[in-house]
PDB file of N, CA and C in Angstrom:
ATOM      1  N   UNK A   1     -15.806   0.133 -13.488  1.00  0.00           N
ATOM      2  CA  UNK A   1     -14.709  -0.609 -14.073  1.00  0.00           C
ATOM      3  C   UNK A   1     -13.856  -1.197 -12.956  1.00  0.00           C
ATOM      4  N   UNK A   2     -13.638  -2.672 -13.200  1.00  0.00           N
ATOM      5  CA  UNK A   2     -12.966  -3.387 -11.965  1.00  0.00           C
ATOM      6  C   UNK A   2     -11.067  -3.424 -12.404  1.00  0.00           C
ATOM      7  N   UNK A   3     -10.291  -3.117 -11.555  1.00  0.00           N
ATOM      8  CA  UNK A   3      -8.807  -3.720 -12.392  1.00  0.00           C
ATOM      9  C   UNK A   3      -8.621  -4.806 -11.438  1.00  0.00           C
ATOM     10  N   UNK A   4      -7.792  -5.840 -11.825  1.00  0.00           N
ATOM     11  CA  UNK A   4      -7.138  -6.725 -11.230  1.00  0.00           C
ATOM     12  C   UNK A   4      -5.478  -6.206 -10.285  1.00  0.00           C
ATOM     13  N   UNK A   5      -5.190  -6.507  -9.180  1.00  0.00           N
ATOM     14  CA  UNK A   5      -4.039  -6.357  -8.972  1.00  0.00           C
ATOM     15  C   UNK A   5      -3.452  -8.129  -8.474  1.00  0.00           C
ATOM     16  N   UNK A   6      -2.277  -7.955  -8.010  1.00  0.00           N
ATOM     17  CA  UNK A   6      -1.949  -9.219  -7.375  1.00  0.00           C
ATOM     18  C   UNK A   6      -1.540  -9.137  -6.190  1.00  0.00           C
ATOM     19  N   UNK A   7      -1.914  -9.780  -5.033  1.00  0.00           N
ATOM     20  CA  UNK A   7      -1.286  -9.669  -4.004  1.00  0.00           C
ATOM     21  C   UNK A   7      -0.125 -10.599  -3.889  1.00  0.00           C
ATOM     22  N   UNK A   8       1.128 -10.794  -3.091  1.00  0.00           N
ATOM     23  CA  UNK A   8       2.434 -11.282  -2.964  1.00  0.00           C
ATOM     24  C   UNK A   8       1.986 -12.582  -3.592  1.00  0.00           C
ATOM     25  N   UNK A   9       1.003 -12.966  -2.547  1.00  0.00           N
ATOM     26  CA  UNK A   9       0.666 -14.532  -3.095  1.00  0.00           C
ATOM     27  C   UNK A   9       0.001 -15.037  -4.029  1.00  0.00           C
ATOM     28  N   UNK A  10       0.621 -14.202  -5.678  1.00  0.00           N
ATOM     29  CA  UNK A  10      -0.018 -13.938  -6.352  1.00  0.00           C
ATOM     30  C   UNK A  10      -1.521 -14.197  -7.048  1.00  0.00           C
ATOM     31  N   UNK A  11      -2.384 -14.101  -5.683  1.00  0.00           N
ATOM     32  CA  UNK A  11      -3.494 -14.631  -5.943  1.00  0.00           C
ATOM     33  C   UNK A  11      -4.097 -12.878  -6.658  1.00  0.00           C
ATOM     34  N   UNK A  12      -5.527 -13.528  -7.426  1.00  0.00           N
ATOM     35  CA  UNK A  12      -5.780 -12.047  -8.014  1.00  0.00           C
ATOM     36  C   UNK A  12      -6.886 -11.128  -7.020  1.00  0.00           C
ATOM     37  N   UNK A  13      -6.772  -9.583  -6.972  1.00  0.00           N
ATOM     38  CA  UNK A  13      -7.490  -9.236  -6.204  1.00  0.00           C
ATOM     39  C   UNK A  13      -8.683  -7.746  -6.973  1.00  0.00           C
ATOM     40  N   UNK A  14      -9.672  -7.724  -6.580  1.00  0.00           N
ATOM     41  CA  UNK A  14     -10.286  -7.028  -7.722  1.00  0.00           C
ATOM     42  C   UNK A  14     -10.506  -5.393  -6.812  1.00  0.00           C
ATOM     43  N   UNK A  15      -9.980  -4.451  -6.787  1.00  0.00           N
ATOM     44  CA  UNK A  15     -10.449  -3.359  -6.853  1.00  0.00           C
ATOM     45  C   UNK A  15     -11.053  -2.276  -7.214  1.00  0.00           C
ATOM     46  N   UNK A  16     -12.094  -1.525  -7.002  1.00  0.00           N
ATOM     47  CA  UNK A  16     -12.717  -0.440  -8.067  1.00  0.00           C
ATOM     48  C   UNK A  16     -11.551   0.345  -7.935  1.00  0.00           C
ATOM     49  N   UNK A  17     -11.924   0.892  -9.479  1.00  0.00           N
ATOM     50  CA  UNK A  17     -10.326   1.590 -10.117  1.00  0.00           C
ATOM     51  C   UNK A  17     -10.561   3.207  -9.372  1.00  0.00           C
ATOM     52  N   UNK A  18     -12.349   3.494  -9.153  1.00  0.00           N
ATOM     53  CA  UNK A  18     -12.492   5.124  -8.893  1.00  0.00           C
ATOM     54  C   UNK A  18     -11.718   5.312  -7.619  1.00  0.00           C
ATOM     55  N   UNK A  19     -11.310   4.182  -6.615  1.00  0.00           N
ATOM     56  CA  UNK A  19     -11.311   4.367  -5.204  1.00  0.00           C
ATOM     57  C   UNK A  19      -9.687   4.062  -4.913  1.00  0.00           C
ATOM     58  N   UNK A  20      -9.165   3.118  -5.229  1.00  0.00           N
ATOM     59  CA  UNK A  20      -7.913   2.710  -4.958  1.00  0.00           C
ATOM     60  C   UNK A  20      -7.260   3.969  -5.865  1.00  0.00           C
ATOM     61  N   UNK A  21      -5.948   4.231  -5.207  1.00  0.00           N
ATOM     62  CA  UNK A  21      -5.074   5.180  -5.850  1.00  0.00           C
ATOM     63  C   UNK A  21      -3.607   5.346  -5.326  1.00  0.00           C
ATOM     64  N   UNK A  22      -2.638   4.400  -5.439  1.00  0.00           N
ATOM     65  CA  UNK A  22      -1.953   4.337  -4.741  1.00  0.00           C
ATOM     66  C   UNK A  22      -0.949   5.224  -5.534  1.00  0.00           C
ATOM     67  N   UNK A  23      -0.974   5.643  -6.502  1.00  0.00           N
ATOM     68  CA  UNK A  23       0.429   7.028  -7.584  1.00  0.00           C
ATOM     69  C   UNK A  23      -0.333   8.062  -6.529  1.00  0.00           C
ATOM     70  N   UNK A  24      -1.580   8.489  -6.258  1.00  0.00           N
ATOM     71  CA  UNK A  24      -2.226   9.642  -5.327  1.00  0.00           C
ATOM     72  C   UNK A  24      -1.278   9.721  -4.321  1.00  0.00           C
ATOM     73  N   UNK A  25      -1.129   8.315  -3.348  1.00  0.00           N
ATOM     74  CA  UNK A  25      -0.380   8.341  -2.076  1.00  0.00           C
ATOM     75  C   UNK A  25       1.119   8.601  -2.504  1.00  0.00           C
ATOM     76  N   UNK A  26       1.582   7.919  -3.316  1.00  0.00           N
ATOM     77  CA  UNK A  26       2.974   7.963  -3.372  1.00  0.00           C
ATOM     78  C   UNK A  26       3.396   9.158  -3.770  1.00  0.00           C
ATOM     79  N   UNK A  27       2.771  10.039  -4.794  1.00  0.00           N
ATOM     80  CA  UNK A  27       2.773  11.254  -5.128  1.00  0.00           C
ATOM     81  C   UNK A  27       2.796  12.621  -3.761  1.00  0.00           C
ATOM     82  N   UNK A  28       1.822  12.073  -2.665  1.00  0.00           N
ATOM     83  CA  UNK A  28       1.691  12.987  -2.057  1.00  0.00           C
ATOM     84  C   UNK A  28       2.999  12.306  -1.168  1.00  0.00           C
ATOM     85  N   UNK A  29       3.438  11.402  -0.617  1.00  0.00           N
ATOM     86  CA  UNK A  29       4.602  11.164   0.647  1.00  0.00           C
ATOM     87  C   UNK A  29       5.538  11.866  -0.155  1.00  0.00           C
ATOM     88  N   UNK A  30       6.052  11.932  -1.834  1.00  0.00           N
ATOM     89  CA  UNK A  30       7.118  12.953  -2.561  1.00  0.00           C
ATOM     90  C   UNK A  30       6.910  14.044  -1.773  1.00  0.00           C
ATOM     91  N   UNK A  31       5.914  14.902  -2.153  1.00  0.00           N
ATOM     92  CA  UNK A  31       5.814  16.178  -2.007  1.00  0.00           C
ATOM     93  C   UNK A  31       6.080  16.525  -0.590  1.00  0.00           C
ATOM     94  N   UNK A  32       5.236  15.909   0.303  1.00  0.00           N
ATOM     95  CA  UNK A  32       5.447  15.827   1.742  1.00  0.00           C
ATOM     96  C   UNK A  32       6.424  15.835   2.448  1.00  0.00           C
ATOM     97  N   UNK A  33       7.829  15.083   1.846  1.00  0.00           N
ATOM     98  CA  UNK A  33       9.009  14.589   2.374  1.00  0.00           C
ATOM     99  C   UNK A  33      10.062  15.401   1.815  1.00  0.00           C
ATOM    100  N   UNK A  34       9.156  15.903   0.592  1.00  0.00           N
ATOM    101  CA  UNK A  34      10.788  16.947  -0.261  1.00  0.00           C
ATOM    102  C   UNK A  34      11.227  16.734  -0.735  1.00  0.00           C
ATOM    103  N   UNK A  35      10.647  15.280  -1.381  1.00  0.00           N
ATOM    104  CA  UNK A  35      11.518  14.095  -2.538  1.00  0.00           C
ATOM    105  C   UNK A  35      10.940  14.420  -3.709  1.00  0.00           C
ATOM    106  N   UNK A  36      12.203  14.347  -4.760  1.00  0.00           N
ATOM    107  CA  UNK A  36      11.827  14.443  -6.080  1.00  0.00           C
ATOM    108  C   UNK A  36      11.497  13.286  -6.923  1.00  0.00           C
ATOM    109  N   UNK A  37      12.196  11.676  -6.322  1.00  0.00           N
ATOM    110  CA  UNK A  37      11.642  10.513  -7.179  1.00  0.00           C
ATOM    111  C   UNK A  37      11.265   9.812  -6.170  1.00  0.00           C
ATOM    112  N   UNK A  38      10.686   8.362  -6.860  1.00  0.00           N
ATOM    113  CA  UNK A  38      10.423   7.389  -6.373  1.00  0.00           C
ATOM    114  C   UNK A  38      12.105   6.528  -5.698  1.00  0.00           C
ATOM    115  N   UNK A  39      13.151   6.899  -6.358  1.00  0.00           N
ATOM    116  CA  UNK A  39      14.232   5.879  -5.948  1.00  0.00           C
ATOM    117  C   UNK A  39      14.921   6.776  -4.917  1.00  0.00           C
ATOM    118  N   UNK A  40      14.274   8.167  -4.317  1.00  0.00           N
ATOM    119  CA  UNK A  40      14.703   8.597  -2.854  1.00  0.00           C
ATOM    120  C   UNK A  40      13.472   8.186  -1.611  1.00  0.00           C
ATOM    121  N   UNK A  41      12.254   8.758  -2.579  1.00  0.00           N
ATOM    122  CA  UNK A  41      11.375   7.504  -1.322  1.00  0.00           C
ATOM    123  C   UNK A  41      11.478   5.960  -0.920  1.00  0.00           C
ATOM    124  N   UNK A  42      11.933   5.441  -1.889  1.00  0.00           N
ATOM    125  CA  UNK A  42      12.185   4.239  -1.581  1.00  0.00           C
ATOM    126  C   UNK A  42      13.271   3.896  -0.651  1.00  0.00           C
ATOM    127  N   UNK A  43      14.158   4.867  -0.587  1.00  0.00           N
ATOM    128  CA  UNK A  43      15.459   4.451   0.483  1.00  0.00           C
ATOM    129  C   UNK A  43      14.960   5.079   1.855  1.00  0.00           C
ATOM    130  N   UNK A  44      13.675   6.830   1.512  1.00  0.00           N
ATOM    131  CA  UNK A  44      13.535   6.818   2.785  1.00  0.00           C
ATOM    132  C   UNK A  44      12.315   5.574   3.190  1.00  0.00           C
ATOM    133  N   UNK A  45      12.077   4.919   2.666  1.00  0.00           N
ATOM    134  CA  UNK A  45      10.845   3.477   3.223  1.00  0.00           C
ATOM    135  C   UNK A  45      11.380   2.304   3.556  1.00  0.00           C
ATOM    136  N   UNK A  46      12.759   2.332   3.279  1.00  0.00           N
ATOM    137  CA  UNK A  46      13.737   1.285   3.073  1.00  0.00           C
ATOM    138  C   UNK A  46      12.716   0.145   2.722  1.00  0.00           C
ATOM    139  N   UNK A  47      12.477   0.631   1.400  1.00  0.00           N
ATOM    140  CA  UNK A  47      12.185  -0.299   0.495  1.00  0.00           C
ATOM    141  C   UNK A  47      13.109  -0.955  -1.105  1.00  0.00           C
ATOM    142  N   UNK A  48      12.752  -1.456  -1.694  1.00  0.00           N
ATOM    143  CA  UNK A  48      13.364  -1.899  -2.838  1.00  0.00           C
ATOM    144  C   UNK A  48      12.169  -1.112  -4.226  1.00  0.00           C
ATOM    145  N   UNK A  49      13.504  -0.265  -5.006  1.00  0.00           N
ATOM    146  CA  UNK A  49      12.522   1.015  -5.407  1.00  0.00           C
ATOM    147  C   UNK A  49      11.777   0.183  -6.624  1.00  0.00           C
ATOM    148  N   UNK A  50      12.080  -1.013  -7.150  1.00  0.00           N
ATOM    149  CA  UNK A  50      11.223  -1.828  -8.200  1.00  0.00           C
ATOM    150  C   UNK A  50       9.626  -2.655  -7.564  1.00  0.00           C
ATOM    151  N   UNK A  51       9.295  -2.269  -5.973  1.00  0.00           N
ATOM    152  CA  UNK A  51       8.543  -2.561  -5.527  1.00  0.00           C
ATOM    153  C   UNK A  51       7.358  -1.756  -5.351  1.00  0.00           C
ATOM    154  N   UNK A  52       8.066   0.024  -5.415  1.00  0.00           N
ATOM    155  CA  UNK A  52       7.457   1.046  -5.743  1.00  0.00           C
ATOM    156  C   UNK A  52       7.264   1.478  -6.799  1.00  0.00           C
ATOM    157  N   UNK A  53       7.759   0.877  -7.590  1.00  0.00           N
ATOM    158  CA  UNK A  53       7.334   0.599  -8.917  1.00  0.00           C
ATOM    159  C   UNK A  53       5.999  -0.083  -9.598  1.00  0.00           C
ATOM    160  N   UNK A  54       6.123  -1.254  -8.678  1.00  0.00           N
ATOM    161  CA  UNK A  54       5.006  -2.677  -9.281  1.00  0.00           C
ATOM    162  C   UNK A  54       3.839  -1.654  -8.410  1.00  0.00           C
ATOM    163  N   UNK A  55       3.975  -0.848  -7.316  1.00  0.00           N
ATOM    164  CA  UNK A  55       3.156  -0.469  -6.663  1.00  0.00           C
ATOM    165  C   UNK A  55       2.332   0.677  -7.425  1.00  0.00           C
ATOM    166  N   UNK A  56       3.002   1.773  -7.720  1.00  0.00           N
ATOM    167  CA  UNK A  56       2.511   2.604  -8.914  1.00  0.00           C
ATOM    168  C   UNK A  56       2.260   2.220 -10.097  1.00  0.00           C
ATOM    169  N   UNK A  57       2.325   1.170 -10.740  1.00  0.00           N
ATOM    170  CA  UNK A  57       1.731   0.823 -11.908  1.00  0.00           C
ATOM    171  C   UNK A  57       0.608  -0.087 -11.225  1.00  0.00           C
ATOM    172  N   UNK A  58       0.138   0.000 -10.311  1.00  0.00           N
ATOM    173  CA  UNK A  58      -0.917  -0.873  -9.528  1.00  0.00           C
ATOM    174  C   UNK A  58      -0.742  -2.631 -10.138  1.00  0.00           C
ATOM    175  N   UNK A  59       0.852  -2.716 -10.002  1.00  0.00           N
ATOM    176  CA  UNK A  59       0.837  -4.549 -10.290  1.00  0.00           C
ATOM    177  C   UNK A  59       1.023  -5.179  -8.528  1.00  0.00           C
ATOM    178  N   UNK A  60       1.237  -4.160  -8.173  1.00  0.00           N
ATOM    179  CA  UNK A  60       1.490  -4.833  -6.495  1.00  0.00           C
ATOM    180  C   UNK A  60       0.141  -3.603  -5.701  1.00  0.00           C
ATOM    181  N   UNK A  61      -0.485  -4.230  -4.346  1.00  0.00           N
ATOM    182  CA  UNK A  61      -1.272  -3.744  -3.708  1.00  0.00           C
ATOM    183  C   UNK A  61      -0.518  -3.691  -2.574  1.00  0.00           C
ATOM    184  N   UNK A  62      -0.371  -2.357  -2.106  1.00  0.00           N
ATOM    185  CA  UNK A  62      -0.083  -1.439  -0.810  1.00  0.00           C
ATOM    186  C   UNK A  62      -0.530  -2.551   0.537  1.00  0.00           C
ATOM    187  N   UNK A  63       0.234  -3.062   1.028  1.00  0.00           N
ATOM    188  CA  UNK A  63      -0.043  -4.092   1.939  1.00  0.00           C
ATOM    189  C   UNK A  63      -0.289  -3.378   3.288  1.00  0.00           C
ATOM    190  N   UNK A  64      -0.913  -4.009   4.422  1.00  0.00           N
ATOM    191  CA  UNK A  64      -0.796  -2.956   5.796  1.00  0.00           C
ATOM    192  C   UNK A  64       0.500  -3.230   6.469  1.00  0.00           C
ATOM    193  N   UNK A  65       1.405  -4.039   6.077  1.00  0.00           N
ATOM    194  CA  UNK A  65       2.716  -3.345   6.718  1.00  0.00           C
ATOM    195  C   UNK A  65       3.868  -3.166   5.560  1.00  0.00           C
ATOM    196  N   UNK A  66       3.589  -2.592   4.421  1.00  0.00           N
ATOM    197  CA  UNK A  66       4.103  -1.225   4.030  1.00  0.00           C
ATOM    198  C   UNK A  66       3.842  -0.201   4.346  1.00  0.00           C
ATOM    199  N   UNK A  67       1.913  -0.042   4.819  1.00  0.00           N
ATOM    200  CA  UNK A  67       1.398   0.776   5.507  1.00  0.00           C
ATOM    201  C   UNK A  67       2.184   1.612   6.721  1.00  0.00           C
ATOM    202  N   UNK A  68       2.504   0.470   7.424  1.00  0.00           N
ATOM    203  CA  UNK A  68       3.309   0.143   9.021  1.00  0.00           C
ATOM    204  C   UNK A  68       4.849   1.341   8.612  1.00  0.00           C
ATOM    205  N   UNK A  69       5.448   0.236   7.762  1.00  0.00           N
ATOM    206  CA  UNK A  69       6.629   1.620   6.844  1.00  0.00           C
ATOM    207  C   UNK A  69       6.619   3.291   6.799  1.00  0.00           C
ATOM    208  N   UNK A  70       5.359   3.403   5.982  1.00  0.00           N
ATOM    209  CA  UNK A  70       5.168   4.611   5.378  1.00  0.00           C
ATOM    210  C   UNK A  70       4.884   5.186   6.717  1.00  0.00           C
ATOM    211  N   UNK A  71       4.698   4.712   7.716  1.00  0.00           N
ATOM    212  CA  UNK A  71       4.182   5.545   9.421  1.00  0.00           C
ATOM    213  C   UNK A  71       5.350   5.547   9.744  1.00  0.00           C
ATOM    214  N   UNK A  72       5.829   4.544   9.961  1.00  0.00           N
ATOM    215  CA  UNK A  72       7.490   4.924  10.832  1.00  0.00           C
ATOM    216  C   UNK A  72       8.223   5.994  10.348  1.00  0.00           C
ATOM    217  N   UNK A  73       8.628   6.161   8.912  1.00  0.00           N
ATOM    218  CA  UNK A  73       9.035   6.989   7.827  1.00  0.00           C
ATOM    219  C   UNK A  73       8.788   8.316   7.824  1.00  0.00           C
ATOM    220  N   UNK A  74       7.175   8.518   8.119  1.00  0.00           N
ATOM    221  CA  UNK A  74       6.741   9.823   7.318  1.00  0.00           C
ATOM    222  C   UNK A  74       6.293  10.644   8.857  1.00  0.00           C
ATOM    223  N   UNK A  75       5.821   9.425  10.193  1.00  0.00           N
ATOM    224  CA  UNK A  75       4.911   9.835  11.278  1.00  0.00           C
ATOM    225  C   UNK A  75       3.782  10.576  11.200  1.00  0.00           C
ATOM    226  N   UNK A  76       3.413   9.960   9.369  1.00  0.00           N
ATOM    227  CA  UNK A  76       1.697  10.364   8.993  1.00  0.00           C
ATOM    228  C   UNK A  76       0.939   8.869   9.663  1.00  0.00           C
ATOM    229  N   UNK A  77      -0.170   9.788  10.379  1.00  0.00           N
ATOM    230  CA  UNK A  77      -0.855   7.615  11.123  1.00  0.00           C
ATOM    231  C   UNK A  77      -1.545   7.363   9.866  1.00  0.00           C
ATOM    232  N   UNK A  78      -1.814   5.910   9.661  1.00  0.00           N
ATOM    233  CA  UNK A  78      -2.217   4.813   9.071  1.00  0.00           C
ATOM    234  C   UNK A  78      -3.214   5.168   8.549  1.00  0.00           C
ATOM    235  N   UNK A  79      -4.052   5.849   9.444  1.00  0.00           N
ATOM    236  CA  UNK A  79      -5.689   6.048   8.926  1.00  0.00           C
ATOM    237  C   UNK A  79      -5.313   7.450   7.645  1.00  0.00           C
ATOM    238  N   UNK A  80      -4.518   8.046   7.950  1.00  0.00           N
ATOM    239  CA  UNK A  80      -4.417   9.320   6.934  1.00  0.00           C
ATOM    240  C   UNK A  80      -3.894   8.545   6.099  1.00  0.00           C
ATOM    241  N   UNK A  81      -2.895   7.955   6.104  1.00  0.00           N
ATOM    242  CA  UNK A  81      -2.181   7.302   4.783  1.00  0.00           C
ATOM    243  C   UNK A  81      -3.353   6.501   4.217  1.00  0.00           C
ATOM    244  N   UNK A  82      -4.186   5.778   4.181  1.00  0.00           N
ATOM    245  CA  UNK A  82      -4.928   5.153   3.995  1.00  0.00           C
ATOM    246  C   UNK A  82      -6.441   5.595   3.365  1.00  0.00           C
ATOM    247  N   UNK A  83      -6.503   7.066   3.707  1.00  0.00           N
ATOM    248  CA  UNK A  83      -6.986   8.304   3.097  1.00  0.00           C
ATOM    249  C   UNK A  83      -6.575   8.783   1.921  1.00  0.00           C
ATOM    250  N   UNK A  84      -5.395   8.848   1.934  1.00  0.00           N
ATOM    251  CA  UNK A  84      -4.919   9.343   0.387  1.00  0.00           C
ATOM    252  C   UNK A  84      -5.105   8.280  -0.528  1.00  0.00           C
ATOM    253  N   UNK A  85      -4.546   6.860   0.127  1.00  0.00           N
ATOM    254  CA  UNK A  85      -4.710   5.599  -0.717  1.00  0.00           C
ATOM    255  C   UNK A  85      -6.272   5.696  -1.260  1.00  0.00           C
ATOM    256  N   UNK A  86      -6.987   6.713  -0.754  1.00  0.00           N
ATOM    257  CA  UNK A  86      -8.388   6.363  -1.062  1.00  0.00           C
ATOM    258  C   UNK A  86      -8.530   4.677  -0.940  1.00  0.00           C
ATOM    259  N   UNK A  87      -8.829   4.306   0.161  1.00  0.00           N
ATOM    260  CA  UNK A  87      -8.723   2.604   0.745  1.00  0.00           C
ATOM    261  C   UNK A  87     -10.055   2.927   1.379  1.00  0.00           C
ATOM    262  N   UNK A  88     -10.905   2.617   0.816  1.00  0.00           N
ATOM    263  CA  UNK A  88     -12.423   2.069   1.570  1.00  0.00           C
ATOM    264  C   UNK A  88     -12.401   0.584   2.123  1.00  0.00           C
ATOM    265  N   UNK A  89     -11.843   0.275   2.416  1.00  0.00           N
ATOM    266  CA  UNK A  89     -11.760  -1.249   3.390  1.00  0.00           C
ATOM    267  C   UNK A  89     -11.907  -0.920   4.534  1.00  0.00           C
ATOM    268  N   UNK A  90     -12.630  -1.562   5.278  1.00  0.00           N
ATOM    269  CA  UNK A  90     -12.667  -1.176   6.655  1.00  0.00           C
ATOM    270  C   UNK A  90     -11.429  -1.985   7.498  1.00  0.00           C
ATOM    271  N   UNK A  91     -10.930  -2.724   6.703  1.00  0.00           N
ATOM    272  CA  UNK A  91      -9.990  -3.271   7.580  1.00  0.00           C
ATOM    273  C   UNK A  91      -8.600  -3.607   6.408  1.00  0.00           C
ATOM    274  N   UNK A  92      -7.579  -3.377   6.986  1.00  0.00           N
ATOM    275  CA  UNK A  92      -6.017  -3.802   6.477  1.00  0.00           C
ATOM    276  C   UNK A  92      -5.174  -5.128   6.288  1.00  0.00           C
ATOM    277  N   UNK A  93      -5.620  -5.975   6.289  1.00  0.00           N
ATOM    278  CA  UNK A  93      -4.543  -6.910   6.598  1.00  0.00           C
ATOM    279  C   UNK A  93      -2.920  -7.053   6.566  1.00  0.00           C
ATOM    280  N   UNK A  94      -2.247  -7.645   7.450  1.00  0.00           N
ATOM    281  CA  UNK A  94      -0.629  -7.839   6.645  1.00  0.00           C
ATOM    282  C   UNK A  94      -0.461  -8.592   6.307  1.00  0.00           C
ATOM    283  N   UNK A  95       0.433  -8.570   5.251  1.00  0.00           N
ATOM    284  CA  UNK A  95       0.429  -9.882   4.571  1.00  0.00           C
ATOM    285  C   UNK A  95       1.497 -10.820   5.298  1.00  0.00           C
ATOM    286  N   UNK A  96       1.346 -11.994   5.113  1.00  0.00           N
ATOM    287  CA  UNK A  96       1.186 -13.424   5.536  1.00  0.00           C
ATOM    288  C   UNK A  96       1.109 -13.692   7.420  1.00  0.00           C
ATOM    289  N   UNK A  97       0.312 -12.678   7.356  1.00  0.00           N
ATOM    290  CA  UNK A  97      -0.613 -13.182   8.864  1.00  0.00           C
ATOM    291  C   UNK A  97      -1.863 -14.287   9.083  1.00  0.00           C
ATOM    292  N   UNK A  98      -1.836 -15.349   9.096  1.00  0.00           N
ATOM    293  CA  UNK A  98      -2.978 -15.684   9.016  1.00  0.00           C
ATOM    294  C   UNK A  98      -3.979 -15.283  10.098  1.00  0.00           C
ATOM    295  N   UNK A  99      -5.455 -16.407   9.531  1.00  0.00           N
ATOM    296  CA  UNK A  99      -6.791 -15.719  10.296  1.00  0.00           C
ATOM    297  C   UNK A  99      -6.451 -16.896  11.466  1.00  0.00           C
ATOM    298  N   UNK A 100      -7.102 -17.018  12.428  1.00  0.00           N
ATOM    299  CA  UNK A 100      -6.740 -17.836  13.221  1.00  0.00           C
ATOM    300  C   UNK A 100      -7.914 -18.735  12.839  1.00  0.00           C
ATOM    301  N   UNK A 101      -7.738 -20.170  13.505  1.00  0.00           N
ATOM    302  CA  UNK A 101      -8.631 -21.729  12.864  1.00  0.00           C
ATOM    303  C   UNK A 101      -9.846 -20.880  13.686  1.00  0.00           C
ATOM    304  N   UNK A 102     -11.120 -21.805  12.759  1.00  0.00           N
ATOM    305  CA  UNK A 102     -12.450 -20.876  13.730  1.00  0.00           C
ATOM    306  C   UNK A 102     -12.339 -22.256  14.774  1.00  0.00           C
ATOM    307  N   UNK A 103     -13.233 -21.636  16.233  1.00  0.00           N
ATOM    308  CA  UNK A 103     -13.273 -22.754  17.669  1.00  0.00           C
ATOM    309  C   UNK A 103     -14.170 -24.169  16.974  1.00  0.00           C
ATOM    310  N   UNK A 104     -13.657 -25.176  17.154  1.00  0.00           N
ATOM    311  CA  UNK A 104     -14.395 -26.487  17.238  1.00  0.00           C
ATOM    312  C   UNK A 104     -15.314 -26.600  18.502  1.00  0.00           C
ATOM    313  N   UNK A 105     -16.550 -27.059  17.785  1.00  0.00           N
ATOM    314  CA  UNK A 105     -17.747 -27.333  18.540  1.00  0.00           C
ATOM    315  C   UNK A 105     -17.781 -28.405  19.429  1.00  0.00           C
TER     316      UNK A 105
END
């Protein structure tokens, strides 16, 4: 079973539902940190807690520099956070980095 999420630019992005789990991650930085909601993790992510919101209802996808956040925050590295996310991507992007132009021949 595929779900749709959206990335910022609200283009659509398709994830398998068995693998992505981002309530898993957010659930475990609670427990981890000693927090009882989402609107105290969010101030320790200095984030905006309706973003951790869209994020746990999987309408927003865990970007790699919220990733970047949740490291400064927690000083869990990337690759563990990214573990709990259950994130099989081999690679992260941030969002609005572009790819660079490919070399002209």
């Amino acid at each position: 079973m595929i779900n749709r999420f959206e990335q910022q630019n609200h283009a659509p992005l398709q994830v398998a539902q068995e693998s992505y789990d981002p309530a898993f991650l957010l659930d475990t930085l609670l427990a981890r940190m000693h927090l009882k909601a989402d609107v105290e993790l969010a101030k320790k992510l200095k984030m905006n807690e309706r973003l951790l919101s869209k994020i746990r209802d999987r309408r927003l996808q865990i970007s790699g520099s919220m990733l970047m956040l949740m490291q400064e925050a927690t000083g869990i590295s990337i690759g563990e956070l990214r573990v709990m996310l259950k994130d099989r991507r081999r690679t992260s992007r941030m969002a609005g980095v572009l790819k660079p132009a490919p070399a002209r021949k």
